[in-house]
C-alpha atoms as a PDB file:
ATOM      1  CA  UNK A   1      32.249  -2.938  12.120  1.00  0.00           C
ATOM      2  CA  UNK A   2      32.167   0.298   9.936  1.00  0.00           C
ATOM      3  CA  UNK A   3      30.048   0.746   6.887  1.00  0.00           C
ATOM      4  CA  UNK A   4      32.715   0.157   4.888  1.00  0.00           C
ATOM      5  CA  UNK A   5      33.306  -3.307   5.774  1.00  0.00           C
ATOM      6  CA  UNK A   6      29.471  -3.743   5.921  1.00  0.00           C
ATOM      7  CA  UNK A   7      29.657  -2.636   2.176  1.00  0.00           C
ATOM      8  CA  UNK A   8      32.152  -5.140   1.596  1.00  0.00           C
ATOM      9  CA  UNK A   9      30.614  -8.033   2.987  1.00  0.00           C
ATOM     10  CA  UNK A  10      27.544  -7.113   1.230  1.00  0.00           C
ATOM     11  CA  UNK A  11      28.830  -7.389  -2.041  1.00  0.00           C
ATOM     12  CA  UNK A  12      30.808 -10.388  -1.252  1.00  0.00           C
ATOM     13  CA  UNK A  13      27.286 -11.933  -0.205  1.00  0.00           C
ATOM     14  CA  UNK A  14      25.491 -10.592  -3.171  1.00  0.00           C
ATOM     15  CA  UNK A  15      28.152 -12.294  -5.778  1.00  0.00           C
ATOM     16  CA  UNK A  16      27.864 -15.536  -3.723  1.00  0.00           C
ATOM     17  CA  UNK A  17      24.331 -15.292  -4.039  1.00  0.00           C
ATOM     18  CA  UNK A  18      23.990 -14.324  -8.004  1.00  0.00           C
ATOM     19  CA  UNK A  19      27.262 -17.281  -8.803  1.00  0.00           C
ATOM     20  CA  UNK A  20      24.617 -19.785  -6.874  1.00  0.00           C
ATOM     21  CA  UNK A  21      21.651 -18.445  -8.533  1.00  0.00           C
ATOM     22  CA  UNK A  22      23.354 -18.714 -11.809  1.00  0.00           C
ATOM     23  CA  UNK A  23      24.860 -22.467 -10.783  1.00  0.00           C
ATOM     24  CA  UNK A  24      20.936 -23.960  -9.789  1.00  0.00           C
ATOM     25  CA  UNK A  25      19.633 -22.205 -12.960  1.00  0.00           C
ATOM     26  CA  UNK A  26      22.434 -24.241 -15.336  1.00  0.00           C
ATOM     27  CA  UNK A  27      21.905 -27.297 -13.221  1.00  0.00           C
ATOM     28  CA  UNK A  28      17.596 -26.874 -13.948  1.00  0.00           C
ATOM     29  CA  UNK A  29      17.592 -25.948 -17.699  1.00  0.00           C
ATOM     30  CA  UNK A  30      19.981 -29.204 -18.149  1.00  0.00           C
ATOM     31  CA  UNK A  31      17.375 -31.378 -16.639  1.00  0.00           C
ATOM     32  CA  UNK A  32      19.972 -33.406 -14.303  1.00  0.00           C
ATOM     33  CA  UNK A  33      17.556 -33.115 -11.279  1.00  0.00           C
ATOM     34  CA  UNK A  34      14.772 -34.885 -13.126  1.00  0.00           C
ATOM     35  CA  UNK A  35      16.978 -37.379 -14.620  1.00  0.00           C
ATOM     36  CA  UNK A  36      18.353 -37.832 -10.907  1.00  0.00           C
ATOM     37  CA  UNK A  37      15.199 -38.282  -9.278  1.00  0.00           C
ATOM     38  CA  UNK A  38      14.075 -40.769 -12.236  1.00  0.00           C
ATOM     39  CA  UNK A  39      17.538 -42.721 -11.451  1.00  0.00           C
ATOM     40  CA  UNK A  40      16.535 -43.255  -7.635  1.00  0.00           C
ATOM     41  CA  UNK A  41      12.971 -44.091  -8.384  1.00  0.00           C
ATOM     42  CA  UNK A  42      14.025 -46.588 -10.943  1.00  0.00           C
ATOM     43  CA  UNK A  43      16.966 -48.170  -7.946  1.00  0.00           C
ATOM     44  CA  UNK A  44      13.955 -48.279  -5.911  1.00  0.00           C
ATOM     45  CA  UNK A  45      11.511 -50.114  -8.079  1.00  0.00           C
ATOM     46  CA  UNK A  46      14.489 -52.580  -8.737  1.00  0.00           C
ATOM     47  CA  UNK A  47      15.004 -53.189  -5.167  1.00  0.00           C
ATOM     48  CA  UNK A  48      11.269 -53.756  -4.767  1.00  0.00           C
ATOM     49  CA  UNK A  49      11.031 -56.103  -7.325  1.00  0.00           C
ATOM     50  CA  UNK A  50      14.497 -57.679  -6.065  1.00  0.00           C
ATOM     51  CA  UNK A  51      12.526 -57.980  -2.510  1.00  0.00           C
ATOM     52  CA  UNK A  52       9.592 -59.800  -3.795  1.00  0.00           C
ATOM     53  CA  UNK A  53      11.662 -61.902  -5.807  1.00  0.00           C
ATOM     54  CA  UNK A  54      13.534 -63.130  -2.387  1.00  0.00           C
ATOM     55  CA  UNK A  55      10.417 -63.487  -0.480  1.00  0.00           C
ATOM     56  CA  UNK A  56      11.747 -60.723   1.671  1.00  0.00           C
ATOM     57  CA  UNK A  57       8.605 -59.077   1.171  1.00  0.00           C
ATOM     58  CA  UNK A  58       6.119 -61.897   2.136  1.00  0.00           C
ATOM     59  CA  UNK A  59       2.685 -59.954   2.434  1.00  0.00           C
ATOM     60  CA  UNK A  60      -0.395 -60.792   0.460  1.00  0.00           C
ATOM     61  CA  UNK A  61      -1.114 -58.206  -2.214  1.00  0.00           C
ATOM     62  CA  UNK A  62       2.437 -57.011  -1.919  1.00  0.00           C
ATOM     63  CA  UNK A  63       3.088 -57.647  -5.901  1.00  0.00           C
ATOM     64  CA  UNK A  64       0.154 -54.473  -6.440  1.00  0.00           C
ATOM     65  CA  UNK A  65       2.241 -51.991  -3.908  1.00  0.00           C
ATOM     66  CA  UNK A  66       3.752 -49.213  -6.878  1.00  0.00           C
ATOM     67  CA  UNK A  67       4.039 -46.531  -4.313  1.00  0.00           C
ATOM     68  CA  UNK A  68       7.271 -45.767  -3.139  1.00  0.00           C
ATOM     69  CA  UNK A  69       6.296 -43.640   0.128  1.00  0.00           C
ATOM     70  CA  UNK A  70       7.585 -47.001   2.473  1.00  0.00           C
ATOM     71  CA  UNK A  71      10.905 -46.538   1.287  1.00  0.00           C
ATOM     72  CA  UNK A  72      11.231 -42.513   1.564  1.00  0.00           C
ATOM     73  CA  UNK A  73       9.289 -42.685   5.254  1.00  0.00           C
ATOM     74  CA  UNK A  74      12.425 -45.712   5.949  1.00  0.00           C
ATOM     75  CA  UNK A  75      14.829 -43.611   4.597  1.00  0.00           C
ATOM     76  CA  UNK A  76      13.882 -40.290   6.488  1.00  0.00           C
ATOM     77  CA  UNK A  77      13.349 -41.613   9.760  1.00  0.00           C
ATOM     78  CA  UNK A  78      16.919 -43.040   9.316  1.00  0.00           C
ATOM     79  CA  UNK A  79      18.741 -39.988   8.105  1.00  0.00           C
ATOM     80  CA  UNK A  80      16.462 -38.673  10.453  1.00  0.00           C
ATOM     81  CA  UNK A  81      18.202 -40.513  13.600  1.00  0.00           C
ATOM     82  CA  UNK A  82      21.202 -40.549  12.486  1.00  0.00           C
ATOM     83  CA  UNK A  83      21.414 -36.649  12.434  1.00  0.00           C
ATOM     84  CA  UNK A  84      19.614 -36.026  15.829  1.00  0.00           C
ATOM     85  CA  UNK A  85      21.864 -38.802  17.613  1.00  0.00           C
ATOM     86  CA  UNK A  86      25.368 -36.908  16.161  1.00  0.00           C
ATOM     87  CA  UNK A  87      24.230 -33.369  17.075  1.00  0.00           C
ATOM     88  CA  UNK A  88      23.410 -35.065  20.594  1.00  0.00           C
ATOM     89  CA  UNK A  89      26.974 -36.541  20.913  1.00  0.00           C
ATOM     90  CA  UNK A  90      29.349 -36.808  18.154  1.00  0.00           C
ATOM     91  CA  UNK A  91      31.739 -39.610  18.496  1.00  0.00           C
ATOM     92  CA  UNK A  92      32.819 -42.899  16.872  1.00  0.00           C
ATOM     93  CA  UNK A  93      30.718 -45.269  18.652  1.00  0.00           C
ATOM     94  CA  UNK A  94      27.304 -43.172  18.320  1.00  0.00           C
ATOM     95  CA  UNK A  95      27.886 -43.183  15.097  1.00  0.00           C
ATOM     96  CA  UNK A  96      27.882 -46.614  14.580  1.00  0.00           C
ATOM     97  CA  UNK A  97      25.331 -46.867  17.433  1.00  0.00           C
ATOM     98  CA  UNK A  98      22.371 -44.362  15.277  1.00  0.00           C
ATOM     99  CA  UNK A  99      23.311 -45.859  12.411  1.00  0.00           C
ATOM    100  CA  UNK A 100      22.002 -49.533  14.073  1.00  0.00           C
ATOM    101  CA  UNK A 101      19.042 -47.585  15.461  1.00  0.00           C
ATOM    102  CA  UNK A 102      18.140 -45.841  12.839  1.00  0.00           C
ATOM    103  CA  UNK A 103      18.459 -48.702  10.335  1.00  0.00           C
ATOM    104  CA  UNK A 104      15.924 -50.810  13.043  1.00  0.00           C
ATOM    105  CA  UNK A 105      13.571 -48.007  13.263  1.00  0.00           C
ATOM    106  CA  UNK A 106      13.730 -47.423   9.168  1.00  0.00           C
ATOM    107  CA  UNK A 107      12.997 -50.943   8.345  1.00  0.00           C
ATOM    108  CA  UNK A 108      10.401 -51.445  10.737  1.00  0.00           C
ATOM    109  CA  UNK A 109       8.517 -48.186   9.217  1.00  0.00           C
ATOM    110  CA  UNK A 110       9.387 -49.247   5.750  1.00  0.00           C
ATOM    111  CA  UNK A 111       7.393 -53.116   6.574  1.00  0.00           C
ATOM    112  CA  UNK A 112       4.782 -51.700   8.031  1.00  0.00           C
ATOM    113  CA  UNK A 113       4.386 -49.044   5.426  1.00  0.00           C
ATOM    114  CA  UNK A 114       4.298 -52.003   2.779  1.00  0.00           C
ATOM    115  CA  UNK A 115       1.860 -54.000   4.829  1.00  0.00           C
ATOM    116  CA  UNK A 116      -0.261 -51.007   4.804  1.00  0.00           C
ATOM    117  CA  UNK A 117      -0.486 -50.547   1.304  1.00  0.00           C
ATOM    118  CA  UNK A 118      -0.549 -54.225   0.577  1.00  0.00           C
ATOM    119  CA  UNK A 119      -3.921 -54.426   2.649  1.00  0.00           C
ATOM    120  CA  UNK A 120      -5.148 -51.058   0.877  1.00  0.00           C
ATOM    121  CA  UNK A 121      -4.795 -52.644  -2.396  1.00  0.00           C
ATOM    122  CA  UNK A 122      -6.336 -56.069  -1.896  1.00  0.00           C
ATOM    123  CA  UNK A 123      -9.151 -53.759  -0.303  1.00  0.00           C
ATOM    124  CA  UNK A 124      -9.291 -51.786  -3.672  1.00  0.00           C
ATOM    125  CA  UNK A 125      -9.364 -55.098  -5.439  1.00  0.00           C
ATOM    126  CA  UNK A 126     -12.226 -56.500  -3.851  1.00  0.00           C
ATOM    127  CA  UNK A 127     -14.752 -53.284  -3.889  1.00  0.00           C
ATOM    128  CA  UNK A 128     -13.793 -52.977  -7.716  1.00  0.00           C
ATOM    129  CA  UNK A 129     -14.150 -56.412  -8.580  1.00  0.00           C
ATOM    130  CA  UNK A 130     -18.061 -56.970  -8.514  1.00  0.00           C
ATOM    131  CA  UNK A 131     -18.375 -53.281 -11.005  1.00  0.00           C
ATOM    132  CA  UNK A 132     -15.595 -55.332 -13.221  1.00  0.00           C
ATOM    133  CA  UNK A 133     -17.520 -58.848 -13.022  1.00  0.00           C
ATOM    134  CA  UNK A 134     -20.895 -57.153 -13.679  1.00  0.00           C
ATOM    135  CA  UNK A 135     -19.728 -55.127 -16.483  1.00  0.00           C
ATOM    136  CA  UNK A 136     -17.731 -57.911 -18.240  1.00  0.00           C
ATOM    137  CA  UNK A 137     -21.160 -59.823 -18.184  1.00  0.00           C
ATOM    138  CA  UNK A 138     -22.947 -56.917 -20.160  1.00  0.00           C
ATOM    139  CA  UNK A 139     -20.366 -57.077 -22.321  1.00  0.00           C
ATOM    140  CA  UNK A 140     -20.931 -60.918 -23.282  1.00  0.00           C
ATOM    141  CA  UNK A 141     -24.633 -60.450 -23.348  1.00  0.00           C
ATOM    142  CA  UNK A 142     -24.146 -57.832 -26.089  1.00  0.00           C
ATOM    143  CA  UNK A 143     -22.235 -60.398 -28.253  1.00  0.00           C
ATOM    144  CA  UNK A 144     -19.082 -59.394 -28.009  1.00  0.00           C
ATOM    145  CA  UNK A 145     -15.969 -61.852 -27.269  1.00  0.00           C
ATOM    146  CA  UNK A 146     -14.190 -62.338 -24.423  1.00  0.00           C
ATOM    147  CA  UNK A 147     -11.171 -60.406 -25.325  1.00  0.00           C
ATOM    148  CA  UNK A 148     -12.863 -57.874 -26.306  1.00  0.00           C
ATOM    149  CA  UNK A 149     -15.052 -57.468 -23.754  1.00  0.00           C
ATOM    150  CA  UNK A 150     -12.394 -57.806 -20.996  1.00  0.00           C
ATOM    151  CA  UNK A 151     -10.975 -54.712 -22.716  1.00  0.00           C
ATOM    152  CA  UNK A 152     -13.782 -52.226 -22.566  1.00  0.00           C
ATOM    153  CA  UNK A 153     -13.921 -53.598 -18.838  1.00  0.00           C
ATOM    154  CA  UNK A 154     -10.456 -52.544 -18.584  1.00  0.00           C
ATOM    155  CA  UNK A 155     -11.015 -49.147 -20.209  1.00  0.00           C
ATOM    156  CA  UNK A 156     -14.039 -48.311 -17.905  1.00  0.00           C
ATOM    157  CA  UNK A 157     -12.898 -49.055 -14.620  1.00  0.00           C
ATOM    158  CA  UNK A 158     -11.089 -46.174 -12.764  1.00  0.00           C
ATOM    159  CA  UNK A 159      -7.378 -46.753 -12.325  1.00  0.00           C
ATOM    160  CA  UNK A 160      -6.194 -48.756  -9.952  1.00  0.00           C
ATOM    161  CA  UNK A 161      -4.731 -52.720  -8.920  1.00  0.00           C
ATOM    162  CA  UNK A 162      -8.138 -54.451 -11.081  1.00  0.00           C
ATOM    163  CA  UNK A 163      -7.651 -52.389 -13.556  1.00  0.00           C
ATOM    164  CA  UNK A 164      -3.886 -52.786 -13.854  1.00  0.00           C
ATOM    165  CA  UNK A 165      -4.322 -56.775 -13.511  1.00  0.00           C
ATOM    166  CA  UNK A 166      -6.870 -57.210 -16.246  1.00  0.00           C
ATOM    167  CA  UNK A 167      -4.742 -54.709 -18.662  1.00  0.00           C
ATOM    168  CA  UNK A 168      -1.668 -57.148 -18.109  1.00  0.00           C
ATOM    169  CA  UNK A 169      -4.115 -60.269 -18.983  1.00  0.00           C
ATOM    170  CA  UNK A 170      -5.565 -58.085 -21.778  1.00  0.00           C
ATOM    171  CA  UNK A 171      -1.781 -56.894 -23.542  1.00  0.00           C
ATOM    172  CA  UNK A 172      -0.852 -61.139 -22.702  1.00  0.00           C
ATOM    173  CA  UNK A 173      -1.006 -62.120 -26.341  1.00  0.00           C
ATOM    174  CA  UNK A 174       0.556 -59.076 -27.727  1.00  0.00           C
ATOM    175  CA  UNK A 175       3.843 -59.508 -25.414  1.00  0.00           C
ATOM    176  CA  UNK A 176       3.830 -63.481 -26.464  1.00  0.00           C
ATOM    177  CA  UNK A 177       2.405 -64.668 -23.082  1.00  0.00           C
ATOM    178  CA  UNK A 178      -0.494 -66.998 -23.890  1.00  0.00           C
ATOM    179  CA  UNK A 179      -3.888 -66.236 -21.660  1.00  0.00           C
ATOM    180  CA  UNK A 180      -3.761 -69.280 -19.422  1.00  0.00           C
ATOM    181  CA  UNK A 181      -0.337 -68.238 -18.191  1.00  0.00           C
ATOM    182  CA  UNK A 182      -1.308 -64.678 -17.665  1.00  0.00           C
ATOM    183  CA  UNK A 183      -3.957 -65.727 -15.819  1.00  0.00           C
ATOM    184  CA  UNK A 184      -2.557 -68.017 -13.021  1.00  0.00           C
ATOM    185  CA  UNK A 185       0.538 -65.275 -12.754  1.00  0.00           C
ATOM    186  CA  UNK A 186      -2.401 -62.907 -11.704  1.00  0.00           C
ATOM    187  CA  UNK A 187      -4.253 -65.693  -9.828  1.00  0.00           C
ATOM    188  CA  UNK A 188      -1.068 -65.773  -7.860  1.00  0.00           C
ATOM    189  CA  UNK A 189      -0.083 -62.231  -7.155  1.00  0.00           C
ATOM    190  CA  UNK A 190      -3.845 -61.534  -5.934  1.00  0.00           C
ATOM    191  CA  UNK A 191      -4.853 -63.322  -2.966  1.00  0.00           C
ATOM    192  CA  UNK A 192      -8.696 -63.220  -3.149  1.00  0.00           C
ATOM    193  CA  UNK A 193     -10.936 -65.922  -3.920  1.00  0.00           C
ATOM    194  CA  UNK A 194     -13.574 -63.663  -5.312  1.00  0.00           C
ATOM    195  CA  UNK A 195     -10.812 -62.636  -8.007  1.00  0.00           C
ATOM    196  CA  UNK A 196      -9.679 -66.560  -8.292  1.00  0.00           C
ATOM    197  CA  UNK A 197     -13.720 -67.484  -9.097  1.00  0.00           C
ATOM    198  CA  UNK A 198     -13.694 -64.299 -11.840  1.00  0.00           C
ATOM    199  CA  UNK A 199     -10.468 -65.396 -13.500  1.00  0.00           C
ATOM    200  CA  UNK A 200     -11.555 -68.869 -13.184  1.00  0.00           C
ATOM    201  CA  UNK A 201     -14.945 -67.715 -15.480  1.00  0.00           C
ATOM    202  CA  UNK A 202     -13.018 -66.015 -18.095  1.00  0.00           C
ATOM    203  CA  UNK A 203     -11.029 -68.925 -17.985  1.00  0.00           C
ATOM    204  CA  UNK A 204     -13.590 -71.371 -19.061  1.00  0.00           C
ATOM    205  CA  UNK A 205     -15.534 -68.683 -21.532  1.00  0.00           C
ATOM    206  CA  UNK A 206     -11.626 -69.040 -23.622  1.00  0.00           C
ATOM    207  CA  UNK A 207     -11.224 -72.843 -22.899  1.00  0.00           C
ATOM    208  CA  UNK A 208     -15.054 -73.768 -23.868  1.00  0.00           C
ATOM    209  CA  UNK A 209     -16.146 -70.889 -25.224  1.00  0.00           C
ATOM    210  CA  UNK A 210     -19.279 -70.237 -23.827  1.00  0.00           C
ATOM    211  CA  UNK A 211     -21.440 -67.339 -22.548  1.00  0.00           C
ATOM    212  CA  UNK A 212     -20.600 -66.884 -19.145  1.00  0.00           C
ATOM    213  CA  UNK A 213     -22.848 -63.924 -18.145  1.00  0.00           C
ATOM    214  CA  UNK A 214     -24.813 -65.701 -16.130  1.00  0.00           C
ATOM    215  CA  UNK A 215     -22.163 -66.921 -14.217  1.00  0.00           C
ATOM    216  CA  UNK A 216     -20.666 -63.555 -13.888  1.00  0.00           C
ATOM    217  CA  UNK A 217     -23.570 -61.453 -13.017  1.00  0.00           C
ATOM    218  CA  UNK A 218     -24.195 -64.493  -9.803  1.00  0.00           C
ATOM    219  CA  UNK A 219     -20.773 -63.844  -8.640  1.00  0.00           C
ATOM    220  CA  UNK A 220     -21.291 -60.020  -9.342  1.00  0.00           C
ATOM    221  CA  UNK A 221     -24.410 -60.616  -6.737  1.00  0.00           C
ATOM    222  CA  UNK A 222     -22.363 -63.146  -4.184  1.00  0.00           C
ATOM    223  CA  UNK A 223     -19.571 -60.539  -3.767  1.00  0.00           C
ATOM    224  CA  UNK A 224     -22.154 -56.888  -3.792  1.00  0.00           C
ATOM    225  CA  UNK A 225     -24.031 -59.228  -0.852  1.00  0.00           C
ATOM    226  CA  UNK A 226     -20.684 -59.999   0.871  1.00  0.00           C
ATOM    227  CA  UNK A 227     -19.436 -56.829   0.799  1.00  0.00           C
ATOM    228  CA  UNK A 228     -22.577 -55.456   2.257  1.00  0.00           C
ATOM    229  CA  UNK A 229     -22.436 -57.853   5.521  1.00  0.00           C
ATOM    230  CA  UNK A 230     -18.699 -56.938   5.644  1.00  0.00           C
ATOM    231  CA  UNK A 231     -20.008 -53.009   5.867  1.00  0.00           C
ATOM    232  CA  UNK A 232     -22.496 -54.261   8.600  1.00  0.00           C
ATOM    233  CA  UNK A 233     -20.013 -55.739  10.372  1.00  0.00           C
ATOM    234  CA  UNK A 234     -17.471 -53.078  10.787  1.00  0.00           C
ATOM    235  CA  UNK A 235     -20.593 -50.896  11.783  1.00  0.00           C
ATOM    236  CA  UNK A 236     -20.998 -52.778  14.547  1.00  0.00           C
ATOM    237  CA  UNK A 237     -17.356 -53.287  15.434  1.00  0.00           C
ATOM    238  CA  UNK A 238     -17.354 -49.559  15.498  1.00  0.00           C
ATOM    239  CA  UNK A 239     -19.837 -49.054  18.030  1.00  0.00           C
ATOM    240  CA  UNK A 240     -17.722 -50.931  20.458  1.00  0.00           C
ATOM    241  CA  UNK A 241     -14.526 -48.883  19.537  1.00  0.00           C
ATOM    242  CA  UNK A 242     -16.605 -45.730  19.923  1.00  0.00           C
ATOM    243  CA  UNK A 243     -17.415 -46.674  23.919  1.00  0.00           C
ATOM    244  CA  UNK A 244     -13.528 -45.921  25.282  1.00  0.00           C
ATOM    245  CA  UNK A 245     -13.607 -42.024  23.753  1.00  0.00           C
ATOM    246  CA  UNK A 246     -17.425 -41.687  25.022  1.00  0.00           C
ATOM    247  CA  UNK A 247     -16.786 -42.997  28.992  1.00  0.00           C
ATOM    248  CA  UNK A 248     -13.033 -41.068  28.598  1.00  0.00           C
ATOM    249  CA  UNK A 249     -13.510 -37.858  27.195  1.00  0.00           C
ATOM    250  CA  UNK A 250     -17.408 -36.945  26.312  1.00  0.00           C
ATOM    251  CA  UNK A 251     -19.177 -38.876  29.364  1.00  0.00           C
ATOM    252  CA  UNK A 252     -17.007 -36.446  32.163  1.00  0.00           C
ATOM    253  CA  UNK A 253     -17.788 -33.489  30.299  1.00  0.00           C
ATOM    254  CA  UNK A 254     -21.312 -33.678  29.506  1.00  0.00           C
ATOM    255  CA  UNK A 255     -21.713 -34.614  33.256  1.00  0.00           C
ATOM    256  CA  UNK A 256     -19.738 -31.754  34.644  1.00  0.00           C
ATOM    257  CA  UNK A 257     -21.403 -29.120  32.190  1.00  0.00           C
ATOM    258  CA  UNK A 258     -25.153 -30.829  33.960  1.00  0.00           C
ATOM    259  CA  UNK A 259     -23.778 -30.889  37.319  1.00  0.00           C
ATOM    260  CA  UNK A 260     -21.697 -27.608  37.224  1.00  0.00           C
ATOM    261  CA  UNK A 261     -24.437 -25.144  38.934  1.00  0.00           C
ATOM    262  CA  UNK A 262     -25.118 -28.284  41.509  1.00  0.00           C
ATOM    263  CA  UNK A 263     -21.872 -28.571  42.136  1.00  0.00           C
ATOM    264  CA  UNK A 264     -21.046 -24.513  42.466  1.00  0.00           C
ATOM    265  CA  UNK A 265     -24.532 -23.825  45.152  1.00  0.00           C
ATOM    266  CA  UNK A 266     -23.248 -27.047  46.627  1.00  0.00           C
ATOM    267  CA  UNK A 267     -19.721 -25.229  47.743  1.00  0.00           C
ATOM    268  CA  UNK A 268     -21.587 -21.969  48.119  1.00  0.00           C
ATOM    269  CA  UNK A 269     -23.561 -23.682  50.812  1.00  0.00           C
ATOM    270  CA  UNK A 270     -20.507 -25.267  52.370  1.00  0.00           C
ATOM    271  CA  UNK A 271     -18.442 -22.242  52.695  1.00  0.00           C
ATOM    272  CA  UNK A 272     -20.702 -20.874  54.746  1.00  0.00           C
END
C-alpha cells in the first residue's frame, strides 16, 4: 500500500467517523434514547404487573419487587447464548436449538432473580416495621389523629416497601379508595403477620376510634424481641456454616505453616 492510498483511506475513515459523530450527536440532543429507554422500562413494568396479575409470578412479597434487574440479567444471559451458540456453529437448527436454551436458562435467572428480591423486600418490611409501629404510637400519644399520624410515619421512614405501603394507605382517600379497602389490598400483597397485627391496629383506632399506642408500642416490643432471637439464631447457624471453609482451607494451612520446619529436618534426616 503506498502513502497515497493510506491518505485516502484515512480521509475516507475520518468522514465516516465525523458523519457518525454528527448522526449520535442529532440522535442525543433530540432525546430519542431517553424516551427509548423510558418505552422499554414502561413494557417491562406492564409485563410485571401482567405476570402478577396471572399468578405467573406466585412468590410472597412479589407485589413490592420495582426493580427491573431480573428481567435485564434474563434477557442478557439469553442474547447472551444465543450469540456464543451461532459463532460456535451457525446453522438452522442451532439456531432454533440456543434460542430454546437460552430462553430456559433466561427464565430460570429471571425467577430466581424475582424470588431474590421478593425475600429482600419482605426482609426490609419486617426490620422497618417495629421503627414504623413505634413511631406511629408517639404520634397518637401526642394527640394527633390517625391519619395524620400515619403520615409523619410515612414521611420519616427511609424509602423503601413500608414506606411505599403506608403512602398508598395514606393517598387512599384522595384517589377515592376508602381506608378499609386500602388496607386489606396491602394486608394481601404483604405476607407478614407482624404487618397484618399493625394494619389490624390502625384498623380499629379508624373503626372505634381509640388510642391505640399502647397497643402499638407492645407490638413495637413483640417484633424488636423477635427480631433479636432471629439475629441469635442466624449467629449460630453461622458457626456451623463457618466449619467446612475452616477444616478445608484454614485447618491444612495453619497446620503445614506449624509443622513445616518438622516436616523439612524430618526429610533432611531421611536423605541421609
Amino acid at each position: 500500500m503506498t502513502a497515497s492510498d493510506s491518505i485516502f483511506l484515512g480521509a475516507l475513515f475520518l468522514v465516516g467517523l465525523l458523519i457518525l459523530i454528527r448522526f449520535l450527536d442529532g440522535v442525543i440532543r433530540s432525546g430519542l434514547i431517553p424516551r427509548f429507554a423510558k418505552k422499554i422500562v414502561h413494557l417491562h413494568e406492564k409485563s410485571n404487573k401482567l405476570l402478577i396479575d396471572k399468578g405467573i409470578l406466585w412468590f410472597p412479597g412479589v407485589h413490592l419487587v420495582t426493580s427491573l434487574r431480573g428481567w435485564f440479567a434474563g434477557e442478557m444471559i439469553l442474547f447472551a447464548t444465543v450469540i456464543l451458540t451461532l459463532c460456535w456453529n451457525l446453522s438452522l437448527l442451532n439456531a432454533f436449538l440456543s434460542l430454546f436454551l437460552g430462553a430456559f436458562l433466561g427464565g430460570t435467572a429471571f425467577f430466581l432473580s424475582f424470588q431474590e428480591a421478593s425475600r429482600k423486600q419482605i426482609e426490609a418490611v419486617r426490620s422497618t416495621l417495629p421503627v414504623a409501629s413505634f413511631l406511629l404510637s408517639l404520634m397518637l400519644e401526642a394527640g394527633m389523629g390517625s391519619s395524620a399520624a400515619l403520615t409523619e410515619v410515612v414521611r420519616a421512614l427511609p424509602r423503601g416497601p413500608l414506606s411505599s405501603e403506608l403512602e398508598e394507605i395514606t393517598r387512599s382517600r384522595l384517589l377515592g379508595v376508602s381506608r378499609a379497602e386500602a388496607i386489606e389490598k396491602s394486608r394481601g400483597r404483604i405476607p407478614l403477620e407482624e404487618y397484618r397485627a399493625f394494619l389490624n391496629l390502625i384498623q380499629q383506632g379508624e373503626r372505634l376510634g381509640v388510642a391505640l399506642s399502647r397497643g402499638l408500642q407492645e407490638l413495637s416490643s413483640r417484633m424488636m424481641e423477635s427480631q433479636g432471637h432471629r439475629a441469635e439464631t442466624l449467629a449460630q447457624k453461622a458457626a456451623v456454616k463457618l466449619l467446612f471453609p475452616l477444616v478445608i482451607f484454614i485447618f491444612p494451612s495453619v497446620f503445614l505453616i506449624i509443622l513445616s520446619p518438622v516436616i523439612l529436618n524430618l526429610w533432611e534426616l531421611l536423605g541421609r
